[in-house]
C-alpha atoms as a PDB file:
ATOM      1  CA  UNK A   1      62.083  81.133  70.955  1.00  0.00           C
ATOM      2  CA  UNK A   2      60.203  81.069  67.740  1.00  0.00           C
ATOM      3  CA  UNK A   3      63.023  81.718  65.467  1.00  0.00           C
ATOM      4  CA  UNK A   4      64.643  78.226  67.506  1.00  0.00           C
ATOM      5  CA  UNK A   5      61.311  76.601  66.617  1.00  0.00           C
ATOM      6  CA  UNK A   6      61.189  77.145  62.814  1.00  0.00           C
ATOM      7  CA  UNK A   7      64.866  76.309  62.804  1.00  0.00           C
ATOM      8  CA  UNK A   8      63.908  72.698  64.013  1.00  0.00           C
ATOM      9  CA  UNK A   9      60.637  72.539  62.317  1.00  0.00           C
ATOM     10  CA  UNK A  10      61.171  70.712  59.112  1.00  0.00           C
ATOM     11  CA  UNK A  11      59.227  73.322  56.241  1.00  0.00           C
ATOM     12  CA  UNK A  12      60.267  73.892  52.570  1.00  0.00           C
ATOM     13  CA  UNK A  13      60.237  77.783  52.267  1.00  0.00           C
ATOM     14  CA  UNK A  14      62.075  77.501  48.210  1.00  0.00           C
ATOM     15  CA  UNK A  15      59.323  74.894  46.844  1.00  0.00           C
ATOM     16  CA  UNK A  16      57.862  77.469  44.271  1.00  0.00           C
ATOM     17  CA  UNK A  17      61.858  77.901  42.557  1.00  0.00           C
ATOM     18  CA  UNK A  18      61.992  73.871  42.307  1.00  0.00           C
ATOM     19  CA  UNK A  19      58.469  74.201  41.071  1.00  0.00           C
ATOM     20  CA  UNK A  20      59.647  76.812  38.431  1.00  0.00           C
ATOM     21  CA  UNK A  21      62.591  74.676  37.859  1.00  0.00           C
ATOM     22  CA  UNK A  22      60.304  71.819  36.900  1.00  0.00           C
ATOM     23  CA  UNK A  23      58.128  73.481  34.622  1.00  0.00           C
ATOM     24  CA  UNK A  24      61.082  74.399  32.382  1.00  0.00           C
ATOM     25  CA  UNK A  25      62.853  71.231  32.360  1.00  0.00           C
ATOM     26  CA  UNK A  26      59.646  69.642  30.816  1.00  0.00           C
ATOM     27  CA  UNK A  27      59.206  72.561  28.703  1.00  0.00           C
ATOM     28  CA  UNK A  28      62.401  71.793  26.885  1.00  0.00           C
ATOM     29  CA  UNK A  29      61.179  68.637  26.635  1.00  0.00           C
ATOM     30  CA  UNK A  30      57.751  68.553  25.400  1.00  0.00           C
ATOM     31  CA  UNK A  31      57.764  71.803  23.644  1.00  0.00           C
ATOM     32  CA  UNK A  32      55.730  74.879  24.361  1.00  0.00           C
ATOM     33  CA  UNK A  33      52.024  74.621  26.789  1.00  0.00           C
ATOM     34  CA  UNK A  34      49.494  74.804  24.261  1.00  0.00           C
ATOM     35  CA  UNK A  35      47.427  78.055  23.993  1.00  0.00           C
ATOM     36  CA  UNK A  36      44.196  78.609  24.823  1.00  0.00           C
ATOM     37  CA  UNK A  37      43.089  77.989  20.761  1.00  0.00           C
ATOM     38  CA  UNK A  38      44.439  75.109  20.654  1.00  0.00           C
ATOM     39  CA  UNK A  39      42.467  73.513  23.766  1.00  0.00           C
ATOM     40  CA  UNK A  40      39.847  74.934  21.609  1.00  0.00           C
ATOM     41  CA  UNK A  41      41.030  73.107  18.448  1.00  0.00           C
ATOM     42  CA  UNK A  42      41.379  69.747  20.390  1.00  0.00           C
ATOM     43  CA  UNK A  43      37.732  69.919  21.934  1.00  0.00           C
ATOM     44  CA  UNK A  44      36.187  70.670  18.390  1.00  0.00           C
ATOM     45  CA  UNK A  45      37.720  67.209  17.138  1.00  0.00           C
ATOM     46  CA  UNK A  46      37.000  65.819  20.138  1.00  0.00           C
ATOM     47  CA  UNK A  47      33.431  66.268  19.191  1.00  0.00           C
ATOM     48  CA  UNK A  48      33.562  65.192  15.526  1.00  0.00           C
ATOM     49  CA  UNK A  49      33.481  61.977  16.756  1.00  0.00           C
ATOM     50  CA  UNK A  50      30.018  61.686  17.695  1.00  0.00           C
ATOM     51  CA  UNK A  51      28.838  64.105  14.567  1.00  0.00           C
ATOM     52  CA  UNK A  52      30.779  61.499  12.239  1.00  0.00           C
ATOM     53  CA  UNK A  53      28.890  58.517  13.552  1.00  0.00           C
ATOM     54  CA  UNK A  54      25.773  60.117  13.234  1.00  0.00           C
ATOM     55  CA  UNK A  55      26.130  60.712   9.733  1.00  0.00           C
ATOM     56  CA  UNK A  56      27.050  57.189   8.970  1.00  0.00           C
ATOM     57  CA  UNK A  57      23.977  55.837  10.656  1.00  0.00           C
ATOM     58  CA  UNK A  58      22.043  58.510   8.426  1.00  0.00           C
ATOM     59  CA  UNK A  59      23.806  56.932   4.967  1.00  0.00           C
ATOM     60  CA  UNK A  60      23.066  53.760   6.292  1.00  0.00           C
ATOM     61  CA  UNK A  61      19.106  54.064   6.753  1.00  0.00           C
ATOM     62  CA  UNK A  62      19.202  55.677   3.217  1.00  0.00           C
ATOM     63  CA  UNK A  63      20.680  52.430   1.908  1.00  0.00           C
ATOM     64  CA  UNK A  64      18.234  50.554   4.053  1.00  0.00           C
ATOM     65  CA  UNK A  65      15.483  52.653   2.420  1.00  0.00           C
ATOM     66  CA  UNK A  66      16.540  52.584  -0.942  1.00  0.00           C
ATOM     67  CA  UNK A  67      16.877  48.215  -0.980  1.00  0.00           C
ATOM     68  CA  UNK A  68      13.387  48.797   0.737  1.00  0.00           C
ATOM     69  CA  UNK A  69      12.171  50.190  -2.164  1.00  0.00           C
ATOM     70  CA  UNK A  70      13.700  48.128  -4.497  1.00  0.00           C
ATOM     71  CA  UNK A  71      12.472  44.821  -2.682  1.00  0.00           C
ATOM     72  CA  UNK A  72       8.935  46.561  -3.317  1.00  0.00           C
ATOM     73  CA  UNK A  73       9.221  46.767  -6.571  1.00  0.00           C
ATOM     74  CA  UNK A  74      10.404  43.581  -7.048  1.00  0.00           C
ATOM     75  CA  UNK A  75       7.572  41.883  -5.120  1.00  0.00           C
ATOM     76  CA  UNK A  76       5.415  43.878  -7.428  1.00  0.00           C
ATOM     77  CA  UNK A  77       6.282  42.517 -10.554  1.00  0.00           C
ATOM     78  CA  UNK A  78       6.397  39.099  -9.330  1.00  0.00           C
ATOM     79  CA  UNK A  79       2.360  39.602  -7.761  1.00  0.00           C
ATOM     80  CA  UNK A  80       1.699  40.746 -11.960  1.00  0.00           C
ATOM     81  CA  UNK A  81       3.582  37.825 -12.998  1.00  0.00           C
ATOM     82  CA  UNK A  82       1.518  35.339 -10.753  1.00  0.00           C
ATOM     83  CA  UNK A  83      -1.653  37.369 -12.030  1.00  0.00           C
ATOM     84  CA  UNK A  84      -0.523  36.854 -15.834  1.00  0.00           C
ATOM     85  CA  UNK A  85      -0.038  33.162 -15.065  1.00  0.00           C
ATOM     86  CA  UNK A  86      -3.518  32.807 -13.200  1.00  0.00           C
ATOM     87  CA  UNK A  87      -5.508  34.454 -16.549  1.00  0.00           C
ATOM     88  CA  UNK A  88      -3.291  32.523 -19.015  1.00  0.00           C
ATOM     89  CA  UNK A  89      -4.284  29.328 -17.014  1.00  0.00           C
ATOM     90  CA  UNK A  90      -7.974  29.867 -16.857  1.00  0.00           C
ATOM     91  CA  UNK A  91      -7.865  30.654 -20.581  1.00  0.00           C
ATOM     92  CA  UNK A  92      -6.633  26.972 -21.043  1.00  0.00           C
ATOM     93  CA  UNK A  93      -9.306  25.428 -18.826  1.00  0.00           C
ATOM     94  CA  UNK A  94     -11.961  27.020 -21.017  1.00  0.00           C
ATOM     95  CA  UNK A  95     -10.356  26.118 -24.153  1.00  0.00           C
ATOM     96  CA  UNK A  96      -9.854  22.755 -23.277  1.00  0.00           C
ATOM     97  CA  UNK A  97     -13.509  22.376 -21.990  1.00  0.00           C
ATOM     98  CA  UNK A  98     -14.636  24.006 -25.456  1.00  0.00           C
ATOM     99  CA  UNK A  99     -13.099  20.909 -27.307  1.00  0.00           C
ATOM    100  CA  UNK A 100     -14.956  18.250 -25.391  1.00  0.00           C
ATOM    101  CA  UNK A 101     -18.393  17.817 -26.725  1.00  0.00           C
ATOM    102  CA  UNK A 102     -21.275  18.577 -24.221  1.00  0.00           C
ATOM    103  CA  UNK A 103     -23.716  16.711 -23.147  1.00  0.00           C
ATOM    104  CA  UNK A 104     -27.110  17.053 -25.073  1.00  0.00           C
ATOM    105  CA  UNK A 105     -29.352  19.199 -23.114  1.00  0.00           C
ATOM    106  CA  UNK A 106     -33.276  17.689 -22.210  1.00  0.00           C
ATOM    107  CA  UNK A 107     -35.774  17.646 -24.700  1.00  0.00           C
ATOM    108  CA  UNK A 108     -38.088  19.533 -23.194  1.00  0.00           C
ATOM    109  CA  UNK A 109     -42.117  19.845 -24.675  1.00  0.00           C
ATOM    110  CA  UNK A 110     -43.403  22.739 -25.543  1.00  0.00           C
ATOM    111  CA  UNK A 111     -47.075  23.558 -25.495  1.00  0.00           C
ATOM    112  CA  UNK A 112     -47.570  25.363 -28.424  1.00  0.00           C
ATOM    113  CA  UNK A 113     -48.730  28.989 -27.425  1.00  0.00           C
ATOM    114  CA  UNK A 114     -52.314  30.014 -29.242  1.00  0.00           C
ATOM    115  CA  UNK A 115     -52.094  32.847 -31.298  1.00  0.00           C
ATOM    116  CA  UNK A 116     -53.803  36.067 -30.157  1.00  0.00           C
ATOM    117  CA  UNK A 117     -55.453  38.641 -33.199  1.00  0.00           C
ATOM    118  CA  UNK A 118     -55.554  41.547 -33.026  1.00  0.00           C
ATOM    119  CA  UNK A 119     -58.505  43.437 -34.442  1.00  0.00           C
ATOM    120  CA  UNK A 120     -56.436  46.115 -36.574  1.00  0.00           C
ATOM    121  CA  UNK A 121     -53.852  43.819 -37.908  1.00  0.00           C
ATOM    122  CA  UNK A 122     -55.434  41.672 -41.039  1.00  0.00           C
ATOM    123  CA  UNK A 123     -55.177  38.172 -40.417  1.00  0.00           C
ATOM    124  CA  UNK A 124     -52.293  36.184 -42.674  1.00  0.00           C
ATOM    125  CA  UNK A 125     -52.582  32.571 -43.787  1.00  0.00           C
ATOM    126  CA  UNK A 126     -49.576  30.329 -43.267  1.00  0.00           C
ATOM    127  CA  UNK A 127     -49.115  27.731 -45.741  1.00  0.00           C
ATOM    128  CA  UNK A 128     -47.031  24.511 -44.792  1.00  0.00           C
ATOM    129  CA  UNK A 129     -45.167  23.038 -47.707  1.00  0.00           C
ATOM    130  CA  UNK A 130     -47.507  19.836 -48.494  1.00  0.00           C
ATOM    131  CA  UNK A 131     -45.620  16.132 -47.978  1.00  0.00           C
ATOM    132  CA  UNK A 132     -43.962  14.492 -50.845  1.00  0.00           C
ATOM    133  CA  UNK A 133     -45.906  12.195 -52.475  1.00  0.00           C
ATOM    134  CA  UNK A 134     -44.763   8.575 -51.551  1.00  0.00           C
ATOM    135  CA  UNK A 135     -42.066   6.355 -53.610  1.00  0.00           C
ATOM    136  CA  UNK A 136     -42.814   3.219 -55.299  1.00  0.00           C
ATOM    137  CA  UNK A 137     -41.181   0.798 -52.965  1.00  0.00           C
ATOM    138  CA  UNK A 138     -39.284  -1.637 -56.086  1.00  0.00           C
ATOM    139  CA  UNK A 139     -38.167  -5.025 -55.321  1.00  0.00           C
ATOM    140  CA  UNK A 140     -34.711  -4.576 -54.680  1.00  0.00           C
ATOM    141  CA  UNK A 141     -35.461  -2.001 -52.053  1.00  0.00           C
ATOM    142  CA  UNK A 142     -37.845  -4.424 -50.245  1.00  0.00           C
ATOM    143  CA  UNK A 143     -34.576  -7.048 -49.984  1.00  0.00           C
ATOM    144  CA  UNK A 144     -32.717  -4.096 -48.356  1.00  0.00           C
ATOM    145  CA  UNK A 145     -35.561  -3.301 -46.170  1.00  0.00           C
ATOM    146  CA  UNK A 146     -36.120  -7.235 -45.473  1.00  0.00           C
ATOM    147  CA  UNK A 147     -32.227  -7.586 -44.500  1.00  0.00           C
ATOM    148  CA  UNK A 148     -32.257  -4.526 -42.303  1.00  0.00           C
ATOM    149  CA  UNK A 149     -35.059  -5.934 -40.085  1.00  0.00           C
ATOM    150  CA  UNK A 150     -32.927  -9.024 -40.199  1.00  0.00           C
ATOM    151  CA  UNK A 151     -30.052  -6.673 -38.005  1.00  0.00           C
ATOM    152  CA  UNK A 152     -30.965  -7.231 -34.260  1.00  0.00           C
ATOM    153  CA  UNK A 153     -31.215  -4.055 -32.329  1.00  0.00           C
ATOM    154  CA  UNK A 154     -31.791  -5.055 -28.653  1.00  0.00           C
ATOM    155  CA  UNK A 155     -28.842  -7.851 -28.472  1.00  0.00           C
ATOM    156  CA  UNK A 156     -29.516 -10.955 -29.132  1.00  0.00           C
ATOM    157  CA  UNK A 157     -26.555 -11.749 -30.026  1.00  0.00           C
ATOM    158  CA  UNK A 158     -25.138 -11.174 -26.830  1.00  0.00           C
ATOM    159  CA  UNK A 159     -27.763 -13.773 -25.649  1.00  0.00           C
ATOM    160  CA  UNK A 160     -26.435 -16.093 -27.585  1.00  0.00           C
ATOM    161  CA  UNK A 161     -22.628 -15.324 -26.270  1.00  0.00           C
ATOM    162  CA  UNK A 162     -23.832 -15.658 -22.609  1.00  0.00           C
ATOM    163  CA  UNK A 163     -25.557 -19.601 -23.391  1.00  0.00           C
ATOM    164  CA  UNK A 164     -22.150 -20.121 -25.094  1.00  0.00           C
ATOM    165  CA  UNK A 165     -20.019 -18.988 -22.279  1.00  0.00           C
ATOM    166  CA  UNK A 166     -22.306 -21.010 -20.014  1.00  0.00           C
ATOM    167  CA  UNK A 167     -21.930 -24.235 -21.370  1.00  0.00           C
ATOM    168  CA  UNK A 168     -18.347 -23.601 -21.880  1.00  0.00           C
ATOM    169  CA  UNK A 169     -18.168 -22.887 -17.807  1.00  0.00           C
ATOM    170  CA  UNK A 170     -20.674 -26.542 -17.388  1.00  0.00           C
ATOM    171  CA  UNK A 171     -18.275 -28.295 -19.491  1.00  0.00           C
ATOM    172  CA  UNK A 172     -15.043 -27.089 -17.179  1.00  0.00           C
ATOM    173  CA  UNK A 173     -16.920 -27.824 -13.961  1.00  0.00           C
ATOM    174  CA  UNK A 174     -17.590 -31.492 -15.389  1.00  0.00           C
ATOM    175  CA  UNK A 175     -14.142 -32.153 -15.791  1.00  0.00           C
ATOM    176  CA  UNK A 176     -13.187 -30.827 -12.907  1.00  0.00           C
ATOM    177  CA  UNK A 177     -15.193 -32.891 -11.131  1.00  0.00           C
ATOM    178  CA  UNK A 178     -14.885 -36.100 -13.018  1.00  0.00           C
ATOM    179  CA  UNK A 179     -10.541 -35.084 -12.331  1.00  0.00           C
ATOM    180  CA  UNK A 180     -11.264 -34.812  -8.901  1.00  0.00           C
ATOM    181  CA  UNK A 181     -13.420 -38.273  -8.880  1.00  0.00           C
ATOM    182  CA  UNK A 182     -10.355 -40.374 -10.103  1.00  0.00           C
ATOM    183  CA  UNK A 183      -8.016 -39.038  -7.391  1.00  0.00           C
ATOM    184  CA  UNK A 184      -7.326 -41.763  -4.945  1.00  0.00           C
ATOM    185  CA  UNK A 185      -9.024 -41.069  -1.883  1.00  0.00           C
ATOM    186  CA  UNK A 186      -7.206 -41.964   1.308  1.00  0.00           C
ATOM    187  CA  UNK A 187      -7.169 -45.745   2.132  1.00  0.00           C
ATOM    188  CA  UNK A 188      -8.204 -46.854   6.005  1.00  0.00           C
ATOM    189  CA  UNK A 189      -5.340 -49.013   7.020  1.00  0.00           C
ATOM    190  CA  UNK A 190      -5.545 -51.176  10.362  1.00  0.00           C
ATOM    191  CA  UNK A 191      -2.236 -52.799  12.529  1.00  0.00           C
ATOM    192  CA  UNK A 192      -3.267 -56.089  14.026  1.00  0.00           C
ATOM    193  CA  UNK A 193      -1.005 -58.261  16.069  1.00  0.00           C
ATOM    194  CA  UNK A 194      -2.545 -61.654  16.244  1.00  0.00           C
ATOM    195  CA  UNK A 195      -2.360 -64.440  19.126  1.00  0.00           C
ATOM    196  CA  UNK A 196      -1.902 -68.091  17.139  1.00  0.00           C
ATOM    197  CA  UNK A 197      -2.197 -70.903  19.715  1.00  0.00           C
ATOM    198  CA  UNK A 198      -0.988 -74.855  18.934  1.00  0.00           C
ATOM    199  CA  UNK A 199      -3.355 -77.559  20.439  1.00  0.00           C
ATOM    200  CA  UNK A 200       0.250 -78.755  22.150  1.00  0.00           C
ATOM    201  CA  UNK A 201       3.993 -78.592  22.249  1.00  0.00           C
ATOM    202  CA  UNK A 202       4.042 -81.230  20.073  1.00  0.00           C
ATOM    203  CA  UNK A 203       2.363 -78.921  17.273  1.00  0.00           C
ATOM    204  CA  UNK A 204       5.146 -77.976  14.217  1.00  0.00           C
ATOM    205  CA  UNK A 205       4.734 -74.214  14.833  1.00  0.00           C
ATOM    206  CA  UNK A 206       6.663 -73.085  11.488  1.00  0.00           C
ATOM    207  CA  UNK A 207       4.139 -75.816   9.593  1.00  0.00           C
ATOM    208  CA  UNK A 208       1.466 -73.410  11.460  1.00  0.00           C
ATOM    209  CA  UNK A 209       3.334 -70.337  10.503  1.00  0.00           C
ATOM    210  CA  UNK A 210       3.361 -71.457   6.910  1.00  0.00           C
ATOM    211  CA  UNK A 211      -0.392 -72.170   7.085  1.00  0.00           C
ATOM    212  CA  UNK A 212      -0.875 -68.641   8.203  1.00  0.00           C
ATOM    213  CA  UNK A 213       1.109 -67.025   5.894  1.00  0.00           C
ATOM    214  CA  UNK A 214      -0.202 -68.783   2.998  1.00  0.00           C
ATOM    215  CA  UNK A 215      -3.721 -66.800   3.856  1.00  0.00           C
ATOM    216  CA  UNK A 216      -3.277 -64.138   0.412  1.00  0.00           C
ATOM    217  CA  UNK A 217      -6.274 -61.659   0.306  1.00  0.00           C
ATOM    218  CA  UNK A 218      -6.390 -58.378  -1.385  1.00  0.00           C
ATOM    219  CA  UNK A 219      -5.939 -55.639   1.267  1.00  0.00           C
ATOM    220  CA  UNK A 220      -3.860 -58.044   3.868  1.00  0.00           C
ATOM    221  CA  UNK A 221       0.111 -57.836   4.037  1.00  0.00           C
ATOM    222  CA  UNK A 222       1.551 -60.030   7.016  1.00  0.00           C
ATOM    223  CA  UNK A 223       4.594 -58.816   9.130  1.00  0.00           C
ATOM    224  CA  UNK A 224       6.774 -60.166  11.569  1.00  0.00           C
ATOM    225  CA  UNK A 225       6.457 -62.989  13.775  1.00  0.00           C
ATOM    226  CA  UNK A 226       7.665 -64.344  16.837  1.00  0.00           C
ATOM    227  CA  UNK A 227       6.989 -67.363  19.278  1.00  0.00           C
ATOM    228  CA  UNK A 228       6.156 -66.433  22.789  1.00  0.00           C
ATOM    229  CA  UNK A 229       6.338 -69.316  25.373  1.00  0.00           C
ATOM    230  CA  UNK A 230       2.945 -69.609  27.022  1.00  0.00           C
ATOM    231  CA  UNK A 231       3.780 -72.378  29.724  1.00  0.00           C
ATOM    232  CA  UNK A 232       4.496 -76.059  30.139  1.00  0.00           C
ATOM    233  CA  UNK A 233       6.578 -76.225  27.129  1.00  0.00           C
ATOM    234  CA  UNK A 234       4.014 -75.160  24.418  1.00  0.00           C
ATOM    235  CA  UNK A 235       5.034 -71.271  22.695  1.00  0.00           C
ATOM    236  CA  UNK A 236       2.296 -69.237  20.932  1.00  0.00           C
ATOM    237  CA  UNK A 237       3.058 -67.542  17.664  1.00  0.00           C
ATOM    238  CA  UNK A 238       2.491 -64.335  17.561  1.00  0.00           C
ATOM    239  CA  UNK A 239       2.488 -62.525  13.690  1.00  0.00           C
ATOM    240  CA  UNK A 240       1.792 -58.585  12.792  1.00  0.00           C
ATOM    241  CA  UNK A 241      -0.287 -58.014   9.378  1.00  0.00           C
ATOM    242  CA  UNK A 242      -1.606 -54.720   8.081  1.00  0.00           C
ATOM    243  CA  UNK A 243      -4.988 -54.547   6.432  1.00  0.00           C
ATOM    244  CA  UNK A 244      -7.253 -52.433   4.980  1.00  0.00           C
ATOM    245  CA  UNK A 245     -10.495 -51.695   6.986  1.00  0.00           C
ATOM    246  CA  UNK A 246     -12.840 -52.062   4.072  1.00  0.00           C
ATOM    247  CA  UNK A 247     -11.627 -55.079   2.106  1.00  0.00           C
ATOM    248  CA  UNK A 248     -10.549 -57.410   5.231  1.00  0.00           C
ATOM    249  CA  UNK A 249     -12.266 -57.501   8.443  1.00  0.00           C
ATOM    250  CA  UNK A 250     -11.414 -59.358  11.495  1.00  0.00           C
ATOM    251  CA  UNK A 251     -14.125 -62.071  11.734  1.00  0.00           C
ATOM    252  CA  UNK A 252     -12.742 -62.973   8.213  1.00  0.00           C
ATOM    253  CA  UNK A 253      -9.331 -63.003   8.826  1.00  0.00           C
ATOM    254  CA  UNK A 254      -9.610 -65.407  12.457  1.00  0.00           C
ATOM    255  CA  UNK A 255     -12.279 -67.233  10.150  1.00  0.00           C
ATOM    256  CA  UNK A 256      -9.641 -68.275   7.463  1.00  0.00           C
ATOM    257  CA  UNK A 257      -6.831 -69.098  10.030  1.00  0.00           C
ATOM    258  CA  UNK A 258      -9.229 -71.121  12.221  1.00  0.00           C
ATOM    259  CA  UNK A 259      -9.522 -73.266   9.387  1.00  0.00           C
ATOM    260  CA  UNK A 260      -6.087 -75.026  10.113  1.00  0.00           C
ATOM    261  CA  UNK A 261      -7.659 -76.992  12.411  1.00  0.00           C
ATOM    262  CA  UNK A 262      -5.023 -79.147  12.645  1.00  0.00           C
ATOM    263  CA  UNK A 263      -2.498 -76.968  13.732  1.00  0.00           C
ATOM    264  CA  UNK A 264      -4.578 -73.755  15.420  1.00  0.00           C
ATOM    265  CA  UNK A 265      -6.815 -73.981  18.356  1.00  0.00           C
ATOM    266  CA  UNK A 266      -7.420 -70.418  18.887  1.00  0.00           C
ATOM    267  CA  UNK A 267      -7.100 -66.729  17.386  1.00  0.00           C
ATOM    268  CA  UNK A 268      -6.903 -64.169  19.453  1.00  0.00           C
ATOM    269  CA  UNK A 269      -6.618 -60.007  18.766  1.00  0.00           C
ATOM    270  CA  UNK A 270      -3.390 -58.604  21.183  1.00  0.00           C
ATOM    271  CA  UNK A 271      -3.376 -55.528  19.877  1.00  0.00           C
ATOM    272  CA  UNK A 272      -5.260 -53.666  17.122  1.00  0.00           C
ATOM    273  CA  UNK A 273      -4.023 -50.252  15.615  1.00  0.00           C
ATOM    274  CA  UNK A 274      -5.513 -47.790  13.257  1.00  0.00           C
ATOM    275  CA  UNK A 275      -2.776 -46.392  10.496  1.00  0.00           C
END
């Protein structure tokens, strides 16, 4: 029964000969399995990887270090360059300041200090050199000395300069104003439109317009005219002048028309108009 089993059950008793069979076939063609040494070989490269990249990151501090160092040094000799340049400079500022001339110091007075003896030391007489006896003043030196007090020391002259300048400055304001006096001021003008009544419609009104117009005064221009009827026939004339406010007033102006007596019965403003 068991033999009739195994003989149905599906098992590969010869694996380990196709196994064998295997290994050779890619032995013939991939060469020999490599020993034991050379696994050994293999792992020791395997781990110069690592060890090489270490040492490069070592080489490249060392750089790092030595441009480090150089960078120091050059920051050094630019710190004595700036320190040269600093002295030089202040050197300059007191040379230049030597040149300009200093203000004179204060007077200042000085008490004279009294002199103390002492009773060992013998007492020593100073003698001043005595003043020189006094010079003959001659004539000629007297004109010098008369023409030097003549020189003015506290500016008179400039007194004189500021009266010139002043009258100078009157004399240009005069002008100025006498300039500004002949300028023609601005002239008050008047528009009047006049009402000129007949007596009748019999009246010649151009006669009456002719007796107006022949009014001349200085300041009065007449204008147009026109005749207005008024009613039952008889027309007014009304005339426009222009006049000037303080040479012809109205009173005079109705005055002198008025005075047609035999044409005009009445003057009358209609309109009035400043300019």
């Amino acid at each position: 029964m068991a033999a009739d089993f195994l003989m149905h059950e599906k098992i590969w008793f010869d694996k380990f000969k196709y196994d064998d069979a295997e290994k050779r076939y890619y032995e013939q063609m991939n060469g020999p399995v490599a020993s034991p040494s050379c696994q050994q070989s293999a792992s020791t490269t395997s781990s110069a990887g690592p060890a090489g990249d270490q040492n490069e990151l070592v080489t490249r501090i060392a750089n790092l270090e030595v441009e480090n160092q150089n960078l120091h040094s050059v920051v050094a000799d630019l710190q004595l360059a700036i320190s040269k340049l600093e002295t030089r400079l202040n050197t300059l500022e007191k040379c230049s300041t030597s040149h300009h001339p200093s203000a004179t110091p204060p007077t200042q007075h000085v008490t004279p200090m009294k002199k103390v003896e002492s009773p060992a030391a013998p007492s020593k007489k100073v003698e001043l050199p005595s003043a020189p006896p006094a010079k003959k003043v001659g004539p000629s030196e007297a004109d010098d000395e008369d023409e030097d007090d003549d020189i003015d020391l506290f500016g008179s002259g400039d007194e004189e300069e500021d009266q010139e300048a002043a009258k100078v400055r009157e004399e240009r304001l005069r002008q100025y104003a006498e300039k500004k006096s002949k300028k023609p001021g601005l002239i008050a003008k008047s528009s009047i439109l006049l009402d000129v009544k007949p007596w009748d419609d019999e009246t010649d009104m151009a006669k009456m317009e002719d007796c107006v117009r022949s009014i001349q005064m200085d300041g009065l221009v007449w204008g147009a005219s026109k005749l207005v009827p008024v009613g039952y026939g008889i027309k007014k004339l009304q005339i426009q002048c222009v006049v000037e406010d303080d040479k012809v007033g109205t009173d005079i102006l109705e005055e002198e028309i008025t005075k047609f007596e035999d044409y005009v019965q009445s003057v009358d403003i209609a309109a009035f108009n400043k300019i």
